[in-house]
N, C-alpha and C. Protein backbone atom coordinates (compact mmCIF):
# COMPACT_ATOMS: atom_id res chain seq x y z
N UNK A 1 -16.96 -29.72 15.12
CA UNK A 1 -17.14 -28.29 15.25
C UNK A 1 -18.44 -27.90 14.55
N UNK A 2 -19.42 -26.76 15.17
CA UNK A 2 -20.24 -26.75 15.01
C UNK A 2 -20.36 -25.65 13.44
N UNK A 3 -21.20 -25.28 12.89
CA UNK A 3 -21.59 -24.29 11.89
C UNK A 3 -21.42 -23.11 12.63
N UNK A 4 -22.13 -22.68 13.90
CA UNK A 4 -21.46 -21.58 14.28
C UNK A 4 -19.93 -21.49 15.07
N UNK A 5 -19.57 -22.38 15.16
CA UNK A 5 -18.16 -22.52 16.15
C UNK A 5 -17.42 -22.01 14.65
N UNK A 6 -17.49 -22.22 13.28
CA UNK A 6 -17.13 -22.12 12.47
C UNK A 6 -16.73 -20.82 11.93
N UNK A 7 -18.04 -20.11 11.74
CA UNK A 7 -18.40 -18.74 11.66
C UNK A 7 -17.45 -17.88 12.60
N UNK A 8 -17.96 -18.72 13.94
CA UNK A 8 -16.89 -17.72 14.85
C UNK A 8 -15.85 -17.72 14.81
N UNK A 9 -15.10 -18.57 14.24
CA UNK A 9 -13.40 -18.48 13.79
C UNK A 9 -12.84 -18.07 12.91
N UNK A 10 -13.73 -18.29 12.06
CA UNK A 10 -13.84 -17.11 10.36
C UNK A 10 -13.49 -15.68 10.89
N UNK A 11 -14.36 -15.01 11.73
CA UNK A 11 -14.81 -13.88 12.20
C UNK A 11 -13.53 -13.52 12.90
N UNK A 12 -13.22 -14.41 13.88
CA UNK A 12 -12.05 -13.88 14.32
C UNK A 12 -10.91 -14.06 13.98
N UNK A 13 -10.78 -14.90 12.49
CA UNK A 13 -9.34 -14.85 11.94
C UNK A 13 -9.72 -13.32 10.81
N UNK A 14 -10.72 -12.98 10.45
CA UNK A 14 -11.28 -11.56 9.54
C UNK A 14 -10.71 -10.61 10.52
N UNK A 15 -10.94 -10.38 12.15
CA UNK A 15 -10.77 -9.08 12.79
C UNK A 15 -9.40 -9.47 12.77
N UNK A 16 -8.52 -10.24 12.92
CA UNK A 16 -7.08 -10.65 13.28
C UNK A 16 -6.47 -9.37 12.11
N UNK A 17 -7.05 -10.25 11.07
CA UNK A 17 -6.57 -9.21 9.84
C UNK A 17 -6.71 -8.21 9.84
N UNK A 18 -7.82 -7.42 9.85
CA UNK A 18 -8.31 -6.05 9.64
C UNK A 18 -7.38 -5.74 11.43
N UNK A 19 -7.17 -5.96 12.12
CA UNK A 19 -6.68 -5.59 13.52
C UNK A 19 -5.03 -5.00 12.74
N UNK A 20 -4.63 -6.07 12.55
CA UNK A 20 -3.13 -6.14 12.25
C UNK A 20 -2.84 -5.09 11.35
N UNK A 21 -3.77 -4.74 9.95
CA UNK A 21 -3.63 -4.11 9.36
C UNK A 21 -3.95 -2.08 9.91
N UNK A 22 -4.28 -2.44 11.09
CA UNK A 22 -4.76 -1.27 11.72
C UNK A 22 -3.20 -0.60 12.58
N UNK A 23 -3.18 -1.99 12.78
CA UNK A 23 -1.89 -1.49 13.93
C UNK A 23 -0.27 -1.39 12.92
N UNK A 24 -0.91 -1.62 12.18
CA UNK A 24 0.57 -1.31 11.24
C UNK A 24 0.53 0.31 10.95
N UNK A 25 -0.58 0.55 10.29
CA UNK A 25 -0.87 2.07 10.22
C UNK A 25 -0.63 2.75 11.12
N UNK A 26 -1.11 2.56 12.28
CA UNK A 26 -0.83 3.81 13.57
C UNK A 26 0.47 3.35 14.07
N UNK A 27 1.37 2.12 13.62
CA UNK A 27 2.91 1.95 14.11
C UNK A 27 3.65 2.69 13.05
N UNK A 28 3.35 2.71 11.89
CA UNK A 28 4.00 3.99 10.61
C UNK A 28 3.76 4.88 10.68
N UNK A 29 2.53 5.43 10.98
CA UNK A 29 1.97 6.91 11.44
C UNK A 29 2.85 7.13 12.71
N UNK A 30 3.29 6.90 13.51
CA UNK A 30 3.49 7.21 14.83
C UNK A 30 5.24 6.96 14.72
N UNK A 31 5.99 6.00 14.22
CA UNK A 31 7.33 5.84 13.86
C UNK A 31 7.84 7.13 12.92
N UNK A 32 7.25 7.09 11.68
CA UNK A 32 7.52 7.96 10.39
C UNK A 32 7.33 9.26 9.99
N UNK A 33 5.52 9.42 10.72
CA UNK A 33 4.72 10.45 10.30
C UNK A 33 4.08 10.45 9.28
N UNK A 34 4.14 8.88 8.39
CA UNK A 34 3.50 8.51 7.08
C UNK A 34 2.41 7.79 7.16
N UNK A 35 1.52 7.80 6.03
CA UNK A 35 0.82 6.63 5.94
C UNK A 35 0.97 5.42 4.93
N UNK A 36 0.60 4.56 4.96
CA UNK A 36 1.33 3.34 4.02
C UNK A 36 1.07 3.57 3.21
N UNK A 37 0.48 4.46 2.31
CA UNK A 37 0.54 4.71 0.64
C UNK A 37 1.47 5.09 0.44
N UNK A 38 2.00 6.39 1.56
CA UNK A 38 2.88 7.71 1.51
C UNK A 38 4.35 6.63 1.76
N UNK A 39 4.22 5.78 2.80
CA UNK A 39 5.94 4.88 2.79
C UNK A 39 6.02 4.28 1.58
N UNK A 40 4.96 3.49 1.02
CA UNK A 40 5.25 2.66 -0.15
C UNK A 40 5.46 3.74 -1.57
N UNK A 41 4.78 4.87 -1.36
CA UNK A 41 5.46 5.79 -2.43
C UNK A 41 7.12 6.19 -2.60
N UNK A 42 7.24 6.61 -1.41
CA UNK A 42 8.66 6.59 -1.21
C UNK A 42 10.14 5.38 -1.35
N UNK A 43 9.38 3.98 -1.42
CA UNK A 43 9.77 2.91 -1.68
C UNK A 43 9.96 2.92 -2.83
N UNK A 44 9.28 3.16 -3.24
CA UNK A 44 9.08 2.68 -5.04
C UNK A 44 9.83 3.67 -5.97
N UNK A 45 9.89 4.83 -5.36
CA UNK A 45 10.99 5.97 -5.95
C UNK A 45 12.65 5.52 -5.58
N UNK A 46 12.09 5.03 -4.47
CA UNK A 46 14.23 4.60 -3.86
C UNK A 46 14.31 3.35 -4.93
N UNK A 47 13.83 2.31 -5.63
CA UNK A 47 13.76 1.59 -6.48
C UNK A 47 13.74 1.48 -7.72
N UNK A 48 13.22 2.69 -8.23
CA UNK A 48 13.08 2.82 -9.41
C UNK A 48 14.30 4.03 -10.00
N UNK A 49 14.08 3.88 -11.30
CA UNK A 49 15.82 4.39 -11.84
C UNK A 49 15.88 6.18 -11.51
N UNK A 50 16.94 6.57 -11.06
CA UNK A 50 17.48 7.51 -10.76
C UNK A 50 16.53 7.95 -9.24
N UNK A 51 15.84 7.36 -9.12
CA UNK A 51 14.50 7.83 -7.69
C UNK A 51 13.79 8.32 -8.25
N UNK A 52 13.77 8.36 -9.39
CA UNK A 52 12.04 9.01 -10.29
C UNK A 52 11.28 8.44 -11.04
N UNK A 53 10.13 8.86 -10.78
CA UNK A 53 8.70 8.31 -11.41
C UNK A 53 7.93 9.45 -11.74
N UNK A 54 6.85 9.05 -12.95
CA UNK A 54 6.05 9.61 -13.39
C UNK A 54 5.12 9.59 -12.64
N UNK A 55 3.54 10.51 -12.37
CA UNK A 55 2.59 9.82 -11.48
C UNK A 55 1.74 8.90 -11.99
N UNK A 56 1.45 8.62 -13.46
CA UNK A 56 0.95 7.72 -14.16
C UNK A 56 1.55 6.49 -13.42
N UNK A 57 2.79 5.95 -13.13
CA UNK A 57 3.60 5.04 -13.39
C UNK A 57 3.40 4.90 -11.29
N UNK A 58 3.51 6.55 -10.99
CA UNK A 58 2.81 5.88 -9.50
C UNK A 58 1.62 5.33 -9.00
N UNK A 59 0.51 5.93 -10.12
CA UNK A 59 -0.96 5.50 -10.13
C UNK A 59 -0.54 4.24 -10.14
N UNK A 60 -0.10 3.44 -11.05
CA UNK A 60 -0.03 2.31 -11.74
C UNK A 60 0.47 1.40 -10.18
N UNK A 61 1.61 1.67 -9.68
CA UNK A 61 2.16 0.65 -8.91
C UNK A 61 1.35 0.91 -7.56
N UNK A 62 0.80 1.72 -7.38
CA UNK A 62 -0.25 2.21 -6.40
C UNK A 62 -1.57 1.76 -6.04
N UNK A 63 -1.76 1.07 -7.52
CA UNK A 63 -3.72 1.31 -7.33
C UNK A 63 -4.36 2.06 -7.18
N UNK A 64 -4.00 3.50 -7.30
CA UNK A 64 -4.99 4.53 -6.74
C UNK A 64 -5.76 5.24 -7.55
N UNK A 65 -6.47 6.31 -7.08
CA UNK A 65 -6.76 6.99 -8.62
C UNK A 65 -5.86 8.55 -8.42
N UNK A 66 -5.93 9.30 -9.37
CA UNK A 66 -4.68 10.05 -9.81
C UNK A 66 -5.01 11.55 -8.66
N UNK A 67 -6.19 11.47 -8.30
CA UNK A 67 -6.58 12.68 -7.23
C UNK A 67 -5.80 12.48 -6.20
N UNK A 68 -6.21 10.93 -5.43
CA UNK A 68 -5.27 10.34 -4.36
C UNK A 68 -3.93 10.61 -4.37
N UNK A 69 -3.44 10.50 -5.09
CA UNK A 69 -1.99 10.10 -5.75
C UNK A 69 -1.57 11.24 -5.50
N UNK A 70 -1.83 12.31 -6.58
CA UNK A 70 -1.73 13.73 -6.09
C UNK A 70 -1.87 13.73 -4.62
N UNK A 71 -2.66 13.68 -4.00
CA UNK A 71 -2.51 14.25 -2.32
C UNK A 71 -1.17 13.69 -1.67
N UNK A 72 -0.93 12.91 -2.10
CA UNK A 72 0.33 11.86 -1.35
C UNK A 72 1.43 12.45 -2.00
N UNK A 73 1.32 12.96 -3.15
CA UNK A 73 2.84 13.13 -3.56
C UNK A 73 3.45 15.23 -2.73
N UNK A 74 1.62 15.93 -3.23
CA UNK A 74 1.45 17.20 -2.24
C UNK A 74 2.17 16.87 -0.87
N UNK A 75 2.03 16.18 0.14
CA UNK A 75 1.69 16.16 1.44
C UNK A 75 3.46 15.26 1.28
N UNK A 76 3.60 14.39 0.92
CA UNK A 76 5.72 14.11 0.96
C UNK A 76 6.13 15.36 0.47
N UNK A 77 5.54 16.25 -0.75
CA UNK A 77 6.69 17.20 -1.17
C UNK A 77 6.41 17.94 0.07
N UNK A 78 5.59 18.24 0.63
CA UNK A 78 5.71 19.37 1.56
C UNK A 78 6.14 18.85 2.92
N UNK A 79 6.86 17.72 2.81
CA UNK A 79 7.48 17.34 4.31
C UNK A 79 8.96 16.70 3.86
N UNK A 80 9.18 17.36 2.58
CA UNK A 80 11.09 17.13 1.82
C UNK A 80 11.06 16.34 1.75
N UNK A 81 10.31 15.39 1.11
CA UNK A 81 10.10 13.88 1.21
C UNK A 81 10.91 13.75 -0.51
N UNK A 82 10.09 14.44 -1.12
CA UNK A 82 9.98 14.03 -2.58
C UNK A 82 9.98 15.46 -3.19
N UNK A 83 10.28 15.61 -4.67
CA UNK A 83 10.76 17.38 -5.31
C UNK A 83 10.01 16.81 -6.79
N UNK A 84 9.02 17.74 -7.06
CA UNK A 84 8.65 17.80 -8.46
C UNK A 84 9.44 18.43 -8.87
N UNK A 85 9.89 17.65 -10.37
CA UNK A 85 11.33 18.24 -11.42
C UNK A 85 10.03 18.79 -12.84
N UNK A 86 9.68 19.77 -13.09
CA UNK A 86 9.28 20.14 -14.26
C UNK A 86 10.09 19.56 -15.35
N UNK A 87 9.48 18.86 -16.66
CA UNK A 87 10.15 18.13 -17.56
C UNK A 87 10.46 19.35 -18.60
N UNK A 88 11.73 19.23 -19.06
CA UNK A 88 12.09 20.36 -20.10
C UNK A 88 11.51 19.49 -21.39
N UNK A 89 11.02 18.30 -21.80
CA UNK A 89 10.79 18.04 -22.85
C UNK A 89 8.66 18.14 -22.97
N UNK A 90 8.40 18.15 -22.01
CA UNK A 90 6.67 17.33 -21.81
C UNK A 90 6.45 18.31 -20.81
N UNK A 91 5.96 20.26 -20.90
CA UNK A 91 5.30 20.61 -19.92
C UNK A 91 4.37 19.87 -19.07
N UNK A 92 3.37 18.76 -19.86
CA UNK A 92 2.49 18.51 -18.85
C UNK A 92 2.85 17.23 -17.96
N UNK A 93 4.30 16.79 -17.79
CA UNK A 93 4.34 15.76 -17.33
C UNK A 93 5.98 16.39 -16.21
N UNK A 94 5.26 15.91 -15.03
CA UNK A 94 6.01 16.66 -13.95
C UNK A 94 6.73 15.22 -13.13
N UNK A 95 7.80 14.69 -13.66
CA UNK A 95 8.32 13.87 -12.91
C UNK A 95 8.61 14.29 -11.43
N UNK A 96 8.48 12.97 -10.21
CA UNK A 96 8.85 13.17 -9.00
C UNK A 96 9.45 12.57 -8.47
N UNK A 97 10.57 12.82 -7.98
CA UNK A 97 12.61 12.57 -7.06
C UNK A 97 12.07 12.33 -5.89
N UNK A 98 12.98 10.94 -5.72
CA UNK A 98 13.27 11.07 -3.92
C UNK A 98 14.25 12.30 -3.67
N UNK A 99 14.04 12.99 -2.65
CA UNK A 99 15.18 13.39 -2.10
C UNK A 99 16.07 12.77 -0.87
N UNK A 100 17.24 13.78 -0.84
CA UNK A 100 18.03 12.94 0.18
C UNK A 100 17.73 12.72 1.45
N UNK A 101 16.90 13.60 1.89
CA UNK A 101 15.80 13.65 3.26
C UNK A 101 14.74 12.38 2.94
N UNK A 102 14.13 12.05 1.81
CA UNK A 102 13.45 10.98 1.47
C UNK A 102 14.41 9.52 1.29
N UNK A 103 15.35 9.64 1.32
CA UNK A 103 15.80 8.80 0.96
C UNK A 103 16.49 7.83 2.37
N UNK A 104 16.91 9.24 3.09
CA UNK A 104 17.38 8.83 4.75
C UNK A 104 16.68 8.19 5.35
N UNK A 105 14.77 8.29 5.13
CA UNK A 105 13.69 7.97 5.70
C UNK A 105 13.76 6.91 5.68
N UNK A 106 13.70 6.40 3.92
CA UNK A 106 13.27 4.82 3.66
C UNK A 106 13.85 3.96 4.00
N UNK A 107 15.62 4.51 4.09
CA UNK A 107 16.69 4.12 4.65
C UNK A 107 16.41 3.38 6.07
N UNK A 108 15.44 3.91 7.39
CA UNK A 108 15.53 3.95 8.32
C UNK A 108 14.35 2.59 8.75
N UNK A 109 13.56 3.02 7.62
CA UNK A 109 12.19 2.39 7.97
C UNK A 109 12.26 0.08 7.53
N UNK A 110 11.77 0.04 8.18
CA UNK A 110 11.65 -1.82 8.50
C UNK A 110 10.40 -2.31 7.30
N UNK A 111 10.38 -3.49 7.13
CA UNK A 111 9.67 -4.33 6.60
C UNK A 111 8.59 -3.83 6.92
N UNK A 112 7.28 -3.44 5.90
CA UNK A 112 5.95 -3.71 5.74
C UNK A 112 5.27 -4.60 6.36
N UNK A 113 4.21 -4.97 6.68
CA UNK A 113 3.50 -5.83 6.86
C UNK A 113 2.81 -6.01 5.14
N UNK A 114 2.48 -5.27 4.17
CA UNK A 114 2.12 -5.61 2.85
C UNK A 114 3.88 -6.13 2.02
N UNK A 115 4.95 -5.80 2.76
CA UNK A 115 6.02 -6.35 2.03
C UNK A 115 6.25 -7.81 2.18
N UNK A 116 5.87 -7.77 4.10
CA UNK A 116 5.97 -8.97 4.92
C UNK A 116 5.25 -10.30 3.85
N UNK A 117 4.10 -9.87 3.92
CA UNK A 117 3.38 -10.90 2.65
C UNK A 117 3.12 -11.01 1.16
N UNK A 118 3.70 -9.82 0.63
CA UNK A 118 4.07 -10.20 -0.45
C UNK A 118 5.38 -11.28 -0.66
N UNK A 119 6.62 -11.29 0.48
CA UNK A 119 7.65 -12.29 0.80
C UNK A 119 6.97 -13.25 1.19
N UNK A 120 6.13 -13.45 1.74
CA UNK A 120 5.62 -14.99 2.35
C UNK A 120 4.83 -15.51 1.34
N UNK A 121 4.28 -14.75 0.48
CA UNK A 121 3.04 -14.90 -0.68
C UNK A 121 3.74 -16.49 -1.64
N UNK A 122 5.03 -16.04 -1.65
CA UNK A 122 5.91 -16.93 -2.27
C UNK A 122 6.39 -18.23 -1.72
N UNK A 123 6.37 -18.08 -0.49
CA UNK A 123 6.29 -19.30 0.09
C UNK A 123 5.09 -20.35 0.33
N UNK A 124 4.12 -20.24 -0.48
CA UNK A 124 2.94 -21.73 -0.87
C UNK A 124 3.17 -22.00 -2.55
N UNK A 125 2.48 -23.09 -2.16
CA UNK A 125 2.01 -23.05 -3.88
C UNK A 125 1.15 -22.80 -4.58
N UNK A 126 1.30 -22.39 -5.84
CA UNK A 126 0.11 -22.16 -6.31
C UNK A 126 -1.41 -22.37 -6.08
N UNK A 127 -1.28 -23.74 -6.08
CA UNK A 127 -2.75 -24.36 -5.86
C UNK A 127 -3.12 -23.89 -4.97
N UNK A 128 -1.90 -23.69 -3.92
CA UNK A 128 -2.53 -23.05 -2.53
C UNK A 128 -3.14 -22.04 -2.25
N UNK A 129 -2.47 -21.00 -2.91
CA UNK A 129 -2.58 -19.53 -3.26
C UNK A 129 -3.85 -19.73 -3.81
N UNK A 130 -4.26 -20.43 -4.95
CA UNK A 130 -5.41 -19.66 -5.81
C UNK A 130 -6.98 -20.85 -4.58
N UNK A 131 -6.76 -21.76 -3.72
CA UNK A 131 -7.65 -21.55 -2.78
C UNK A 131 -7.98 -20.76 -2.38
N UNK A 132 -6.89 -19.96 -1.42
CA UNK A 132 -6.93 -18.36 -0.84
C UNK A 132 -7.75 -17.77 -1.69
N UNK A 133 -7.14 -17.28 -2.67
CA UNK A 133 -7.91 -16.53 -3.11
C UNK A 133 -9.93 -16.85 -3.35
N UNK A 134 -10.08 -18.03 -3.77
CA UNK A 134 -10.97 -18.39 -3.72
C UNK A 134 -12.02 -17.87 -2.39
N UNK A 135 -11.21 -18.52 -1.53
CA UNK A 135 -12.13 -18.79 0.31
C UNK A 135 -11.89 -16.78 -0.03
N UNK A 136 -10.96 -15.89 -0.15
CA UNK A 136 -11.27 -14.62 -0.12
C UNK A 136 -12.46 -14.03 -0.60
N UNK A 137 -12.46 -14.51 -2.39
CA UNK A 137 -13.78 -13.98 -2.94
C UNK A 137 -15.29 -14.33 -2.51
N UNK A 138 -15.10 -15.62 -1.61
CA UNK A 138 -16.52 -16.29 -1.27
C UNK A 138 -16.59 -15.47 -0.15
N UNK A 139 -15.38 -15.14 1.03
CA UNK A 139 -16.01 -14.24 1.43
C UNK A 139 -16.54 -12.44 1.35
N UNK A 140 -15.87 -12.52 0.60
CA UNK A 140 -16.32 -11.06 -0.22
C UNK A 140 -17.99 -11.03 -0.58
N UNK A 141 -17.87 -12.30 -1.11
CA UNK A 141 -19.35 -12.63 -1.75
C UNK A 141 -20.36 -12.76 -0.61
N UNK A 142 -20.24 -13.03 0.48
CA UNK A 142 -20.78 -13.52 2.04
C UNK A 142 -20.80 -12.24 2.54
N UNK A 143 -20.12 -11.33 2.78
CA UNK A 143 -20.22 -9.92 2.91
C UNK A 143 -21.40 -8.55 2.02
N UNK A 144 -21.47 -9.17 1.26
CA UNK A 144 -22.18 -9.11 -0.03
C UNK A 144 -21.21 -7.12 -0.05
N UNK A 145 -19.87 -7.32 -0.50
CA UNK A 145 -19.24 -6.38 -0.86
C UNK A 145 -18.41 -6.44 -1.91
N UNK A 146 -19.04 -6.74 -2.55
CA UNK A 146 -18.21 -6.85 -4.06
C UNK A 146 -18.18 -5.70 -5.15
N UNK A 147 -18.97 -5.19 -4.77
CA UNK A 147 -18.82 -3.70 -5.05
C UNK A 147 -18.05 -2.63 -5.13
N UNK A 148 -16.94 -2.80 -3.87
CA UNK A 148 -16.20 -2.10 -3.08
C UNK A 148 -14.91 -1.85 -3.88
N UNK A 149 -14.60 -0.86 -4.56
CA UNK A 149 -13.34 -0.53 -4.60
C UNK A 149 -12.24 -0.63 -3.61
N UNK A 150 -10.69 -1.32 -3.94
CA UNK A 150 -9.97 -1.48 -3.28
C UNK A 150 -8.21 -1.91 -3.70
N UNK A 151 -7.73 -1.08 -2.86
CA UNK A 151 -5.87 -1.42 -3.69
C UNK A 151 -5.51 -2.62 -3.26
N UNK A 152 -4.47 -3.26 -3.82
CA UNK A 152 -3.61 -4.17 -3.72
C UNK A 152 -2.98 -4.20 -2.63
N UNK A 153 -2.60 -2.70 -1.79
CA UNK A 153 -1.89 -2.36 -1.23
C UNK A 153 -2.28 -2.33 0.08
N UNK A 154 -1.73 -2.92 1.29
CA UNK A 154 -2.86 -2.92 2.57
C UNK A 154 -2.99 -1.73 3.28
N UNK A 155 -3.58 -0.56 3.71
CA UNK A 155 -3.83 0.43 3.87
C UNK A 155 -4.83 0.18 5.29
N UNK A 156 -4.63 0.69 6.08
CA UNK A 156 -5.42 0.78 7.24
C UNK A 156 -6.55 2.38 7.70
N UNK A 157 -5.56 3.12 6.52
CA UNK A 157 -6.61 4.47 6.48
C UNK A 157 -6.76 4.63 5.01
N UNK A 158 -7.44 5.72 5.09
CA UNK A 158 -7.87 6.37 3.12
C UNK A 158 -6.97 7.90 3.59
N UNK A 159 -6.21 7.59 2.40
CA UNK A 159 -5.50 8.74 1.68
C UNK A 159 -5.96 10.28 1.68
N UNK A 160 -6.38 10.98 2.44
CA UNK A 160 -7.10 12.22 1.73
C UNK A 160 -5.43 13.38 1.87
């Protein structure tokens, strides 16, 4: 196989990805009415104790920054997704509830494609894994985008 026969398979296992990760978005957007920050927010509240989280603690499992975060938690409360509880002990800290309308949702909704592989993530081994990662950063580095801010979380749109 040639150097470019090479390239070209690189290239098209890169669009495979970025494809897949596209069509997950407009299959959650179009199933839910969410976007995958906004499902995985709602995940992480049905998981965590009583369905509430701080937004620090959503920043945190999120990756995001706290503006983002805010828009996602705005845009579920205003579709009964999720209920800011004002804290009687910490005015400035406004915990946020699934509700039972949020909760029916998550109820309804299927495997991730970022859940999908975080479950499969576990199925190599190490050594294997930290290749991946490797052949990832070289191509990051080949892109020359290393610059680029980016979540953990696979996202096919930006949050606004």
């Amino acid at each position: 196989m040639t150097r470019q026969d090479k390239y070209s398979k690189l290239m098209i296992s890169i669009r495979k990805i970025v494809r897949a990760v596209n069509l997950e978005s407009k299959r959650i957007e179009k199933n839910f009415g969410l976007s995958i920050p906004q499902l995985l927010t709602l995940k992480f509240l049905k998981e965590s104790p009583d369905f509430k989280s701080t937004m620090k603690e959503l920043k945190s499992h999120l990756s995001l920054n706290a503006s983002t975060v805010t828009g996602i938690i705005s845009r579920l409360e205003l579709k009964g997704f999720i209920a800011r509880l004002p804290s009687p002990i910490d005015k400035r800290s406004t915990p946020v509830v699934l509700t039972s309308k949020g909760h029916t949702l998550v109820n309804t909704t299927d495997e991730s494609l970022h859940e999908r592989m975080s479950k499969n993530s576990n199925l190599i081994q190490d050594t294997e894994f930290d290749k991946l990662l490797l052949s990832f950063e070289t191509i990051i580095h080949l892109f020359d985008i290393d610059d680029i801010d980016a979540s953990p979380i696979i996202s096919g749109q930006t949050e606004m």
